[in-house]
Every structure is written in C-alpha cells, then in structure tokens.
PDB file of N, CA and C in Angstrom:
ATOM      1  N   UNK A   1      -8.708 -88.917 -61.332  1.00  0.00           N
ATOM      2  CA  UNK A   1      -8.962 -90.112 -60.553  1.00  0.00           C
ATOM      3  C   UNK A   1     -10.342 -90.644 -60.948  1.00  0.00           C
ATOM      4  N   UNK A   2     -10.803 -92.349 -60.967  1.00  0.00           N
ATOM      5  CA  UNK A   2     -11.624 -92.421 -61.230  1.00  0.00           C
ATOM      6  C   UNK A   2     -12.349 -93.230 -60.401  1.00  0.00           C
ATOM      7  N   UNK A   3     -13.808 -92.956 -59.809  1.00  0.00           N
ATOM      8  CA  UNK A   3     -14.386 -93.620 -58.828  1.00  0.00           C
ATOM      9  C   UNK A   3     -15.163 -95.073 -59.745  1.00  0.00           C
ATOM     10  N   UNK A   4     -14.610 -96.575 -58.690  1.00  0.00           N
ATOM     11  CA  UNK A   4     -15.021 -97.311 -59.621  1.00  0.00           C
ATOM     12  C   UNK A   4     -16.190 -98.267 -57.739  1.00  0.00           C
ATOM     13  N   UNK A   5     -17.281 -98.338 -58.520  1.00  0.00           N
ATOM     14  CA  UNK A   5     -18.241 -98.949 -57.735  1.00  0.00           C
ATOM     15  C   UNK A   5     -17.736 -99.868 -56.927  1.00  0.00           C
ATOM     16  N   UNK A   6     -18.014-100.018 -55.887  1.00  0.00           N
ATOM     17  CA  UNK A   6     -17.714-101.228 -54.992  1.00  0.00           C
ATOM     18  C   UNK A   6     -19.134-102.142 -55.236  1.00  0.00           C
ATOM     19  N   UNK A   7     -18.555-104.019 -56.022  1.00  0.00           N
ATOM     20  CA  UNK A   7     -19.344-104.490 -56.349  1.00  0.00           C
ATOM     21  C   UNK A   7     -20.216-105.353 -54.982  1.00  0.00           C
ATOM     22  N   UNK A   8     -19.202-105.791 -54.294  1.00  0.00           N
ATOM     23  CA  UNK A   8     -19.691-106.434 -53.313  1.00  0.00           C
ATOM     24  C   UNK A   8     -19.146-106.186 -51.587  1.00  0.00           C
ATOM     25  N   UNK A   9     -19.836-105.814 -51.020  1.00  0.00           N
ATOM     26  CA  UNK A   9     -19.193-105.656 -49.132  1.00  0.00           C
ATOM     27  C   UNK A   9     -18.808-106.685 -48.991  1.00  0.00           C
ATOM     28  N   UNK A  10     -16.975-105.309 -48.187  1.00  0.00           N
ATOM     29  CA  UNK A  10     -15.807-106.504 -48.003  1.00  0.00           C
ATOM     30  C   UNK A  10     -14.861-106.711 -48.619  1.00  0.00           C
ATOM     31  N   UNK A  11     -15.013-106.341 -49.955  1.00  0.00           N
ATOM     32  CA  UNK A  11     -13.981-106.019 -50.755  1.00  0.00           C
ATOM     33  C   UNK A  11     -13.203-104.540 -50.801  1.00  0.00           C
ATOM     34  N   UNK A  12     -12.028-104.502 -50.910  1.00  0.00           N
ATOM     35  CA  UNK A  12     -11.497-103.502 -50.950  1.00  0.00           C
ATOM     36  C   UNK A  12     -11.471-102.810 -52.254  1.00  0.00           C
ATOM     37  N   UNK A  13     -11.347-101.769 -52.137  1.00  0.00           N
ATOM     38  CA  UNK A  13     -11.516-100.690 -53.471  1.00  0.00           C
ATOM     39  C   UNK A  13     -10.547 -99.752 -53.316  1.00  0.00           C
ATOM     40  N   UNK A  14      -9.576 -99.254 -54.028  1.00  0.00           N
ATOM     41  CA  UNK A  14      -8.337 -98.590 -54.387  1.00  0.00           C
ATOM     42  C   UNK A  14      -8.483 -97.672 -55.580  1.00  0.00           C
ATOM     43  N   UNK A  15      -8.430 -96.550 -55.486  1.00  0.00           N
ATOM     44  CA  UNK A  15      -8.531 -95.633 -57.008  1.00  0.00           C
ATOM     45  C   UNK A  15      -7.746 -94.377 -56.712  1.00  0.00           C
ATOM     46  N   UNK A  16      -6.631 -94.415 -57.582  1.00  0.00           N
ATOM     47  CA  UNK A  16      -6.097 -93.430 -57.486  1.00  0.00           C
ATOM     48  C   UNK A  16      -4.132 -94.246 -58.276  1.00  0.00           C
ATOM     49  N   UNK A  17      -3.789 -93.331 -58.760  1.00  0.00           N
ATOM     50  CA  UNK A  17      -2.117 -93.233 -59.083  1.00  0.00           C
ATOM     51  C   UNK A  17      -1.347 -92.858 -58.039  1.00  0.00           C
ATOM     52  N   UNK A  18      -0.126 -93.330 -58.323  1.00  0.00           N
ATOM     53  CA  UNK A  18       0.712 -92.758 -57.394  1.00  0.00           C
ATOM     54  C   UNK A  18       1.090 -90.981 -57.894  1.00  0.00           C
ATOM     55  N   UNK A  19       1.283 -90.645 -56.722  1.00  0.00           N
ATOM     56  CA  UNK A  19       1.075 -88.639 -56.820  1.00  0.00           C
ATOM     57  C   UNK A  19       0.113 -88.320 -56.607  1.00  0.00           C
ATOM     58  N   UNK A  20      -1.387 -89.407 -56.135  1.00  0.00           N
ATOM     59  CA  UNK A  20      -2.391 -88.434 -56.475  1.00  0.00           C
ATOM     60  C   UNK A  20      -3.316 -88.581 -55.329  1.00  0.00           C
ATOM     61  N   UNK A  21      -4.519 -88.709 -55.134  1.00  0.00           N
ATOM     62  CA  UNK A  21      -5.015 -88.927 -53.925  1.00  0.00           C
ATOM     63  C   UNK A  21      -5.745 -89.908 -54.027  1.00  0.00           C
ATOM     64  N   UNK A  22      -5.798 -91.420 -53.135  1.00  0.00           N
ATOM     65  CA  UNK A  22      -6.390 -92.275 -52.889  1.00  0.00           C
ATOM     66  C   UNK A  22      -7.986 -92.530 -52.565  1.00  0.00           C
ATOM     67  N   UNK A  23      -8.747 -93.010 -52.739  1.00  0.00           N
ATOM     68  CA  UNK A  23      -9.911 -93.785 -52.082  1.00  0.00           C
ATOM     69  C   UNK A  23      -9.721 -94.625 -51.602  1.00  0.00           C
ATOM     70  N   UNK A  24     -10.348 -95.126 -50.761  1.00  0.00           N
ATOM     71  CA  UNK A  24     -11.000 -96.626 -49.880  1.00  0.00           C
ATOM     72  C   UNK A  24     -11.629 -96.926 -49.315  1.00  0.00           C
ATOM     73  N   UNK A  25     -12.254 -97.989 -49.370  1.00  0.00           N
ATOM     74  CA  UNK A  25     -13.171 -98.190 -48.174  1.00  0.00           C
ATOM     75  C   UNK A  25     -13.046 -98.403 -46.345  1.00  0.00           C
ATOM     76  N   UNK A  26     -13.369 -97.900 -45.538  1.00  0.00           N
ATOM     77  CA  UNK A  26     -13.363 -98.180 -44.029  1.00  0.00           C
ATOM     78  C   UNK A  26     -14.059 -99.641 -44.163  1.00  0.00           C
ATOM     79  N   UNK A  27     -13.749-100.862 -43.477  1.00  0.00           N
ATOM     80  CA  UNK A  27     -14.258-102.013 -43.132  1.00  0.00           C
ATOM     81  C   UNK A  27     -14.139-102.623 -41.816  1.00  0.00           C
ATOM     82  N   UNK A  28     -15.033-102.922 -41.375  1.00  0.00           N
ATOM     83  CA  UNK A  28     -15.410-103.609 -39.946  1.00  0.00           C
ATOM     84  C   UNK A  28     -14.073-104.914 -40.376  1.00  0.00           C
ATOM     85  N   UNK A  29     -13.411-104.476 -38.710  1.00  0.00           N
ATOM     86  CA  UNK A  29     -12.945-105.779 -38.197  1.00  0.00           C
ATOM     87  C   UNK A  29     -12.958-105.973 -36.933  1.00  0.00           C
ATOM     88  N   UNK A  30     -13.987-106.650 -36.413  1.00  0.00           N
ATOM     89  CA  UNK A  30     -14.077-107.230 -35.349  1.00  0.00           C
ATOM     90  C   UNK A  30     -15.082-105.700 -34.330  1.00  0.00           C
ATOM     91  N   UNK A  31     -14.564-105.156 -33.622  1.00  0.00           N
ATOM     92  CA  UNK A  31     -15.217-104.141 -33.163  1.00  0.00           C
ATOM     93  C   UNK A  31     -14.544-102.936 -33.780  1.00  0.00           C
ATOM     94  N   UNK A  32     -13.548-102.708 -34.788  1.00  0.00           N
ATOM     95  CA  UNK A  32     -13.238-101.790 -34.973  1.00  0.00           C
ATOM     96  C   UNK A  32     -12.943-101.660 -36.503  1.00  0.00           C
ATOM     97  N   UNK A  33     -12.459-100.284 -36.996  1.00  0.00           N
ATOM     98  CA  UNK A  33     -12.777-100.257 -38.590  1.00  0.00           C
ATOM     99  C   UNK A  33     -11.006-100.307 -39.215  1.00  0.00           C
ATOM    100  N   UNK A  34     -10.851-100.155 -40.528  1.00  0.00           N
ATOM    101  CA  UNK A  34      -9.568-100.697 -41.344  1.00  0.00           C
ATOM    102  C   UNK A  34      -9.501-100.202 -42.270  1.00  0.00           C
ATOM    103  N   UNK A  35      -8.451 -99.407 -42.794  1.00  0.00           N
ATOM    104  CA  UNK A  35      -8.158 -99.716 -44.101  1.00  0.00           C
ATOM    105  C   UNK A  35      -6.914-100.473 -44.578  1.00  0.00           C
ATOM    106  N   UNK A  36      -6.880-100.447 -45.931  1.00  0.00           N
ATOM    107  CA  UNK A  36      -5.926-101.385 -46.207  1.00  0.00           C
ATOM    108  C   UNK A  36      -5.403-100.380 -47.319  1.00  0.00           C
ATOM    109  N   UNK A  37      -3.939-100.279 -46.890  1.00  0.00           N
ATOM    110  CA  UNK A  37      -3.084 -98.666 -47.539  1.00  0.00           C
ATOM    111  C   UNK A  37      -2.447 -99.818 -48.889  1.00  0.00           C
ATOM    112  N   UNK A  38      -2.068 -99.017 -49.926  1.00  0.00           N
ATOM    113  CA  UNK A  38      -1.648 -99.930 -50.921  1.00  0.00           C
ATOM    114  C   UNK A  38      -0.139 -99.951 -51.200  1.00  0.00           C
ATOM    115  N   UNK A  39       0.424-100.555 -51.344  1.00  0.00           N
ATOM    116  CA  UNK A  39       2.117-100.511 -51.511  1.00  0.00           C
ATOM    117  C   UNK A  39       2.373 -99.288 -52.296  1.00  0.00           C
ATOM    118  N   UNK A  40       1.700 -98.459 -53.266  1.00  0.00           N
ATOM    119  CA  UNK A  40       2.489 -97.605 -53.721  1.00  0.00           C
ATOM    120  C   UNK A  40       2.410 -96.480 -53.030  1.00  0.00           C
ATOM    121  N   UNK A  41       1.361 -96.400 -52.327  1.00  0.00           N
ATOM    122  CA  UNK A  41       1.270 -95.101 -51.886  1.00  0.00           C
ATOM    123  C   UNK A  41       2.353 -95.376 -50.175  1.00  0.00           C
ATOM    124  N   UNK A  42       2.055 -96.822 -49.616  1.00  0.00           N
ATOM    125  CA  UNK A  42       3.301 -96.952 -48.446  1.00  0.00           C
ATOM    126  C   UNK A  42       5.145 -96.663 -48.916  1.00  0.00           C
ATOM    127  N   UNK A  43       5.250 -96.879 -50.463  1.00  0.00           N
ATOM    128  CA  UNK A  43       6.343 -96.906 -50.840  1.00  0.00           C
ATOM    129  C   UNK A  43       6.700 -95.251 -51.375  1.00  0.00           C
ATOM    130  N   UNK A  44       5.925 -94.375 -52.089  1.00  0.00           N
ATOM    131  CA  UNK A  44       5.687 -92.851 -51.729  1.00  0.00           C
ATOM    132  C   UNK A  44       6.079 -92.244 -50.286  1.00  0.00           C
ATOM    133  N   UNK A  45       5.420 -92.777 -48.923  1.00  0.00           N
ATOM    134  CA  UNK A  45       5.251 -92.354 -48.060  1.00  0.00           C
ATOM    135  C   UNK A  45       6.675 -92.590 -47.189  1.00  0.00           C
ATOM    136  N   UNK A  46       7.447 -93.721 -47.866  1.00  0.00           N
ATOM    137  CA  UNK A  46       8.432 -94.263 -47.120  1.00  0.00           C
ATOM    138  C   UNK A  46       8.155 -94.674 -45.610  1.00  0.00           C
ATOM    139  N   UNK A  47       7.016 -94.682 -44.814  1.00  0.00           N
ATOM    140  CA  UNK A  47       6.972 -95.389 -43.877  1.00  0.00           C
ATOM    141  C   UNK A  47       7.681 -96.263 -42.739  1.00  0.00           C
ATOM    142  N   UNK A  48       8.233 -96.276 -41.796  1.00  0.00           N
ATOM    143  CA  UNK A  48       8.486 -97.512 -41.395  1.00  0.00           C
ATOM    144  C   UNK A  48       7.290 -98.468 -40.786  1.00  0.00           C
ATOM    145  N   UNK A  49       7.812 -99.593 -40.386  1.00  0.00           N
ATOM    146  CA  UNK A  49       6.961-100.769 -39.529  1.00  0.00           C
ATOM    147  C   UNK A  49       6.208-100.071 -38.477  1.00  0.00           C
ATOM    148  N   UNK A  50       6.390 -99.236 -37.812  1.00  0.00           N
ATOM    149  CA  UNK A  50       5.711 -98.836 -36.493  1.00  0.00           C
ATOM    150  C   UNK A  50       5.567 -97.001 -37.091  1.00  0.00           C
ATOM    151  N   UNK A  51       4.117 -97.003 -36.366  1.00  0.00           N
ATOM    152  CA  UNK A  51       3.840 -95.224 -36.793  1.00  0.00           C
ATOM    153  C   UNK A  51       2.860 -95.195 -35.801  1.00  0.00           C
ATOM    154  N   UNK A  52       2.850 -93.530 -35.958  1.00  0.00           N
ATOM    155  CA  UNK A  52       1.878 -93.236 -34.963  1.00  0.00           C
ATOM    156  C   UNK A  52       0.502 -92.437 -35.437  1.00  0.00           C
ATOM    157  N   UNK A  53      -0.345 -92.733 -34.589  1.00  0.00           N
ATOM    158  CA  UNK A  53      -1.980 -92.614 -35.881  1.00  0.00           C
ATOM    159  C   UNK A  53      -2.344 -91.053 -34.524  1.00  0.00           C
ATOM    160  N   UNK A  54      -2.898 -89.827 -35.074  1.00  0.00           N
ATOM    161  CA  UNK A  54      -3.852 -89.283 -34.225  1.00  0.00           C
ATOM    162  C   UNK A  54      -4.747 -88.377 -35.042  1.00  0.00           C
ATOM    163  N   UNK A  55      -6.098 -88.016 -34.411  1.00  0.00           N
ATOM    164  CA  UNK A  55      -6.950 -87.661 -35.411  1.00  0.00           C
ATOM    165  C   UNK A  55      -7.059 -86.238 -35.072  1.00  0.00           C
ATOM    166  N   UNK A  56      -7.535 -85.607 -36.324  1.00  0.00           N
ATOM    167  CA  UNK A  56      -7.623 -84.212 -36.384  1.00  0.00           C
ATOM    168  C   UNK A  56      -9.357 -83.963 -37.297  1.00  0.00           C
ATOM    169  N   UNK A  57     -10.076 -83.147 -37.007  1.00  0.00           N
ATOM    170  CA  UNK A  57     -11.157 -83.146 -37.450  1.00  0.00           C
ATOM    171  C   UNK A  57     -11.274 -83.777 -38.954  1.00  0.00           C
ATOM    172  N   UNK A  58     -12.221 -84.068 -39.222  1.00  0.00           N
ATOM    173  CA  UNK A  58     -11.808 -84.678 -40.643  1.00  0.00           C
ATOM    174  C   UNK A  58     -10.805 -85.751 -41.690  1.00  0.00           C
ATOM    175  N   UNK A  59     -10.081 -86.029 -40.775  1.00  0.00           N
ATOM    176  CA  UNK A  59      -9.194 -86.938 -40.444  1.00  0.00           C
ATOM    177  C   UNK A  59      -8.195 -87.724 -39.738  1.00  0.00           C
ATOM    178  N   UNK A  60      -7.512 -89.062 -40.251  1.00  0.00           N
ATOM    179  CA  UNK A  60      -6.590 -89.608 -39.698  1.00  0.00           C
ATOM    180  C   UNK A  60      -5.286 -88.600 -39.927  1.00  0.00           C
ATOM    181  N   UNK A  61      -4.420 -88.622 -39.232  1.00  0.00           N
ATOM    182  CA  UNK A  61      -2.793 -88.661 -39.685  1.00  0.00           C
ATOM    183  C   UNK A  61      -2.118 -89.607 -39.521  1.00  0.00           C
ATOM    184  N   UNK A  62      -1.266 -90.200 -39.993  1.00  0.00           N
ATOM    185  CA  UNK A  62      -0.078 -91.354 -40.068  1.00  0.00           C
ATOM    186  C   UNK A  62       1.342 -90.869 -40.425  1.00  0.00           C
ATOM    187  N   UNK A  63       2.338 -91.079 -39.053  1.00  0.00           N
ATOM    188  CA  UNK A  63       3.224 -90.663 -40.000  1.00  0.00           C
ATOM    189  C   UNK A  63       4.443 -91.591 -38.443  1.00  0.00           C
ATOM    190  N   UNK A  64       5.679 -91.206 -39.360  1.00  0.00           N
ATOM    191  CA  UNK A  64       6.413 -92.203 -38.685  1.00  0.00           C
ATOM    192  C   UNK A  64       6.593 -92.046 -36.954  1.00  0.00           C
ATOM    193  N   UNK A  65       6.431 -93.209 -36.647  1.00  0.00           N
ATOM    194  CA  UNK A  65       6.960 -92.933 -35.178  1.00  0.00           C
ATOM    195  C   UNK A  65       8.449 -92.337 -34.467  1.00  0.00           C
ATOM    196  N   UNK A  66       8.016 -91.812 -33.773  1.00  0.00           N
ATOM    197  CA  UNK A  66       9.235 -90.983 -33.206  1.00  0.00           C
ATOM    198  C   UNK A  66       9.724 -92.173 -31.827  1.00  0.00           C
ATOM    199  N   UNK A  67      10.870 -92.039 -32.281  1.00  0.00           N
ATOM    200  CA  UNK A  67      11.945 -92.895 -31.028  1.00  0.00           C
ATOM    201  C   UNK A  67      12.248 -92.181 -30.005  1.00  0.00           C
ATOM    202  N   UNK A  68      11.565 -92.665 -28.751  1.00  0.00           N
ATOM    203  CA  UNK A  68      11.848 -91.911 -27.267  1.00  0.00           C
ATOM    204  C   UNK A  68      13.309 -91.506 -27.335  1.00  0.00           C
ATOM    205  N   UNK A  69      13.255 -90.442 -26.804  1.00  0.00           N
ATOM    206  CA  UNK A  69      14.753 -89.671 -26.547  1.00  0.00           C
ATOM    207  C   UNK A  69      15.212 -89.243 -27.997  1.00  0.00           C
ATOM    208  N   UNK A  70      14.929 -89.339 -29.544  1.00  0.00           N
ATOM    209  CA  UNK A  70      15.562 -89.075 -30.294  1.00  0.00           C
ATOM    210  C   UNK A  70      15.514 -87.461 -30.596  1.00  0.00           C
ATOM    211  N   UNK A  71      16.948 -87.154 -30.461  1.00  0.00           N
ATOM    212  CA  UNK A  71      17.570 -85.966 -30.803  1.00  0.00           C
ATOM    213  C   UNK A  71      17.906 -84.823 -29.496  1.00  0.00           C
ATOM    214  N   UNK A  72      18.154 -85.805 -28.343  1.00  0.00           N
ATOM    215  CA  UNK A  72      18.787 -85.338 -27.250  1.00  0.00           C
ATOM    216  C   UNK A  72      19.938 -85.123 -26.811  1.00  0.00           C
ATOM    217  N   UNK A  73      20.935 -86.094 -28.031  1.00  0.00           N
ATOM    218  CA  UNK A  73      22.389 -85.944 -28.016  1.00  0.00           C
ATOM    219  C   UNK A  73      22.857 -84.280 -28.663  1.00  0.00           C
ATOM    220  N   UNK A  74      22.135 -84.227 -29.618  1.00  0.00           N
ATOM    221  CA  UNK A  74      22.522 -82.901 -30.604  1.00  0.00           C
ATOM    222  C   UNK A  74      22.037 -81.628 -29.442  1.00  0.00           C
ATOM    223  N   UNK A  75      20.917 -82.149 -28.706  1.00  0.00           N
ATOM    224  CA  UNK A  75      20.245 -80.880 -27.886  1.00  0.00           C
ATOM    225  C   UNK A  75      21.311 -80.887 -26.798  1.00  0.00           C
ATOM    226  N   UNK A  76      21.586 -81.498 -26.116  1.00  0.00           N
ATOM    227  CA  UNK A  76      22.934 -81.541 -24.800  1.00  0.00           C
ATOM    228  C   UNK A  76      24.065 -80.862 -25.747  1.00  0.00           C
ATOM    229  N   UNK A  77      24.105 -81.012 -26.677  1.00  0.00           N
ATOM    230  CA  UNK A  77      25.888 -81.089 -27.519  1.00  0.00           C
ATOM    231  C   UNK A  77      25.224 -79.045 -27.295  1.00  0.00           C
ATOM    232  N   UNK A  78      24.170 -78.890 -28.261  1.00  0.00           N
ATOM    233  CA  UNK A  78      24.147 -77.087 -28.560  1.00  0.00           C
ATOM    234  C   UNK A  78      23.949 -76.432 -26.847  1.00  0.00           C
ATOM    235  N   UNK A  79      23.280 -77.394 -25.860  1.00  0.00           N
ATOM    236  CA  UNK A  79      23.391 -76.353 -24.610  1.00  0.00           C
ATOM    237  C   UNK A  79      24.467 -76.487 -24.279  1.00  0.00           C
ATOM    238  N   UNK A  80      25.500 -77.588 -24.305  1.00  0.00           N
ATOM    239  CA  UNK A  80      26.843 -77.333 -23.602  1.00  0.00           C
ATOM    240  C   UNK A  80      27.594 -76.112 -24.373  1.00  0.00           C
ATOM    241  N   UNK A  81      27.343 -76.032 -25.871  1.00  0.00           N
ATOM    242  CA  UNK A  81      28.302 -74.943 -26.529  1.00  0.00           C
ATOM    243  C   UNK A  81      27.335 -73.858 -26.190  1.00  0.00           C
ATOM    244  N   UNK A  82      26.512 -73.222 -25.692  1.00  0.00           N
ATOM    245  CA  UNK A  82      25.566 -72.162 -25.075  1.00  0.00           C
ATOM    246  C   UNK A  82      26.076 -71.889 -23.474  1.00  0.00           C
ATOM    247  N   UNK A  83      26.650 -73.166 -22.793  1.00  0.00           N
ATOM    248  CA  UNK A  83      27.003 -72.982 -21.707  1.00  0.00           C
ATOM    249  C   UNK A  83      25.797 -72.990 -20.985  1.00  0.00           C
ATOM    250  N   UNK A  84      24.749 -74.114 -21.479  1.00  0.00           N
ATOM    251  CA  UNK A  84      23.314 -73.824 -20.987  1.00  0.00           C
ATOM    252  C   UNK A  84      23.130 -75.379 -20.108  1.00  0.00           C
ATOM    253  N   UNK A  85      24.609 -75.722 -19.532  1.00  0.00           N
ATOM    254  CA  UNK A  85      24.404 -77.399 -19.012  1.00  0.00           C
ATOM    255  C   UNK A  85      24.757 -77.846 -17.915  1.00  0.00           C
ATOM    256  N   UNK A  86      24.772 -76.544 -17.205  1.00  0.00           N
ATOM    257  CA  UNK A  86      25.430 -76.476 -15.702  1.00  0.00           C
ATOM    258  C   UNK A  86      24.573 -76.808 -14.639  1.00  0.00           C
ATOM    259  N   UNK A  87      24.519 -77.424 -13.809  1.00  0.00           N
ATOM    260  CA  UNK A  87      23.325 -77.497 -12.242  1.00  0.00           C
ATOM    261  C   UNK A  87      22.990 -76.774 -11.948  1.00  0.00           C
ATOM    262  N   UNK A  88      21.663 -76.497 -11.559  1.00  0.00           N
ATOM    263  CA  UNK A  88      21.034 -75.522 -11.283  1.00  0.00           C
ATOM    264  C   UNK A  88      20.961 -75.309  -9.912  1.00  0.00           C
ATOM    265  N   UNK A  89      20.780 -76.497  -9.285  1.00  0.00           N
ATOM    266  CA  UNK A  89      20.707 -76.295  -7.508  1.00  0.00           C
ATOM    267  C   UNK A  89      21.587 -77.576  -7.725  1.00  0.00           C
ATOM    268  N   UNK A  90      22.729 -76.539  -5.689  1.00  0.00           N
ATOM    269  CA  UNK A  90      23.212 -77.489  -5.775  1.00  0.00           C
ATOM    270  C   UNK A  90      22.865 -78.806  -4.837  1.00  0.00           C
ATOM    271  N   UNK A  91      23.363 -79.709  -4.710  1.00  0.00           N
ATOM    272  CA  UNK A  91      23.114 -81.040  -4.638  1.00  0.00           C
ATOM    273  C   UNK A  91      22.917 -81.043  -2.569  1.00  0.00           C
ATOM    274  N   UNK A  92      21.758 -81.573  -2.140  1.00  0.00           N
ATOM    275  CA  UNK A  92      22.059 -81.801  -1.327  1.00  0.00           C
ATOM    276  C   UNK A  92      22.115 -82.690  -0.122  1.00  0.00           C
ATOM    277  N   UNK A  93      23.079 -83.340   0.705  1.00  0.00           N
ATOM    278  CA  UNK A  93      23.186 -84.082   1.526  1.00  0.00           C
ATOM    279  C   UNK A  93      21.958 -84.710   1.941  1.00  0.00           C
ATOM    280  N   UNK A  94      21.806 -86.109   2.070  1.00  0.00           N
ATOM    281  CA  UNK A  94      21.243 -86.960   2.551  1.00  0.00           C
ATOM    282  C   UNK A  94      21.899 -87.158   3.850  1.00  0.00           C
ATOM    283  N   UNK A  95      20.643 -87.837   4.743  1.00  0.00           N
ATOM    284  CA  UNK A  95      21.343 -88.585   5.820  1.00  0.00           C
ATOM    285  C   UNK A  95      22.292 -89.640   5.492  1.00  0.00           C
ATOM    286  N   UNK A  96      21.662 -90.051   4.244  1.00  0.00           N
ATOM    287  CA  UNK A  96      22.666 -91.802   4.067  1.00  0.00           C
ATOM    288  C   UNK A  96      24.071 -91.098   3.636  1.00  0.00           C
ATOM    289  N   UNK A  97      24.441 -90.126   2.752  1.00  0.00           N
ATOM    290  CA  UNK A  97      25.084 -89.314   2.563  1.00  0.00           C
ATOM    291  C   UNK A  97      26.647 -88.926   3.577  1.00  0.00           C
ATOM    292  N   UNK A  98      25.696 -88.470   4.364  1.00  0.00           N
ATOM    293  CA  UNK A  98      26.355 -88.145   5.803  1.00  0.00           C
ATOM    294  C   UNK A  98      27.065 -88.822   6.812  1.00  0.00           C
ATOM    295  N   UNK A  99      26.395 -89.919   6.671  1.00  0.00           N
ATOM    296  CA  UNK A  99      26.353 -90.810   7.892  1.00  0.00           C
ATOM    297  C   UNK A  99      27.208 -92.198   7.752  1.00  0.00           C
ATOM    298  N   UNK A 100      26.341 -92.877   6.427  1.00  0.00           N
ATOM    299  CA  UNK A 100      26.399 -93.893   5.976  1.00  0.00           C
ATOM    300  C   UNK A 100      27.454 -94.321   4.790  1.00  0.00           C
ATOM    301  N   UNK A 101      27.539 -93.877   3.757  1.00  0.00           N
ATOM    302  CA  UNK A 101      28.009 -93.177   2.207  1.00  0.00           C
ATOM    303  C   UNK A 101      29.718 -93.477   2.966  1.00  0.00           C
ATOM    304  N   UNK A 102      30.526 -94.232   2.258  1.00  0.00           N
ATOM    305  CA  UNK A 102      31.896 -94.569   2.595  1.00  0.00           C
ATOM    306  C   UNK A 102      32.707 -94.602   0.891  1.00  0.00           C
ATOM    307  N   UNK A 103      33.484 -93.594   0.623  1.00  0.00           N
ATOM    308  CA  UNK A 103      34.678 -93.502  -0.428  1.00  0.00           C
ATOM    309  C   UNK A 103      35.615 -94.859  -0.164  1.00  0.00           C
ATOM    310  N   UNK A 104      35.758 -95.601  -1.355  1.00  0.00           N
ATOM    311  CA  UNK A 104      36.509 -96.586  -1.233  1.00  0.00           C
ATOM    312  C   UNK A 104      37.555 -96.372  -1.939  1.00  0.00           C
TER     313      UNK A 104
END
C-alpha cells in the first residue's frame, strides 16, 4: 500500500487495492466527523443501504443491519420440534373475562 500526501484540507485521500487495507481521512462535517468509504471496498463488503456502526477500542465496526425479529420463524419451528413451545402458566381469568367476555 502506498501512503500518498494529502495536498490540501478537505480533500479526500484513498490508498489502498481492493483485498487490502484502506486509508482515509476523518473530516469535519458540521459538528461531527466522516469518512467517505470507496465503492470497491462497499462492493467487497457487500453492504446494504442501512447498517449498524458501534465502537470498540481502536475502532469503528460497520456491518449490516439486522432486521427486528429476523430468525424467529426457524427459532419457534426448532422449539416446537424440541417440544419447547408449550405455556408455561396457565392463563388467568380477568374480571372482564368473567363477567363481561360473551362467545358469539
């Protein structure tokens, strides 16, 4: 990889092949900082539109966002064949239930 000078602040700077490891610069926008990821390495990464960022000493992570509830169908499907999907307590009577509550 080869480090090439940043001539002027503000400009972005990119060094690196695809396979290999990137540079860039962090840049102020507005109150907060940016980079700007380059298509080959987003097209490597396969990415979608929405991800989720959290930091770990020394760095960012990026990686795809996870869809609420995904992979709860397959988890219900293996506890029902476990026999692990039964009520635990059973259910109990309300006043409205009792009182109110009419089978049509």
């Amino acid at each position: 990889m080869t480090n090439i000078p940043l001539t002027r602040p503000g400009r972005w700077l990119f060094v690196g092949t695809a396979g290999t490891n990137w540079t860039c610069v962090v840049v102020r926008i507005g109150n907060s900082r940016g980079i700007r990821i380059p298509k080959t390495l987003l097209d490597e990464a396969d990415l979608p539109e929405e991800v989720e960022l959290h930091a770990q000493p020394g760095r960012l992570v990026v990686q795809a966002a996870r869809r609420p509830r995904s992979g709860w169908a397959a988890a219900a499907k293996r506890m029902q064949a476990r026999g692990d999907d039964r009520v635990l307590d059973e259910s109990t009577p309300t006043k409205f239930d009792r009182e109110e509550w009419e089978w049509r």
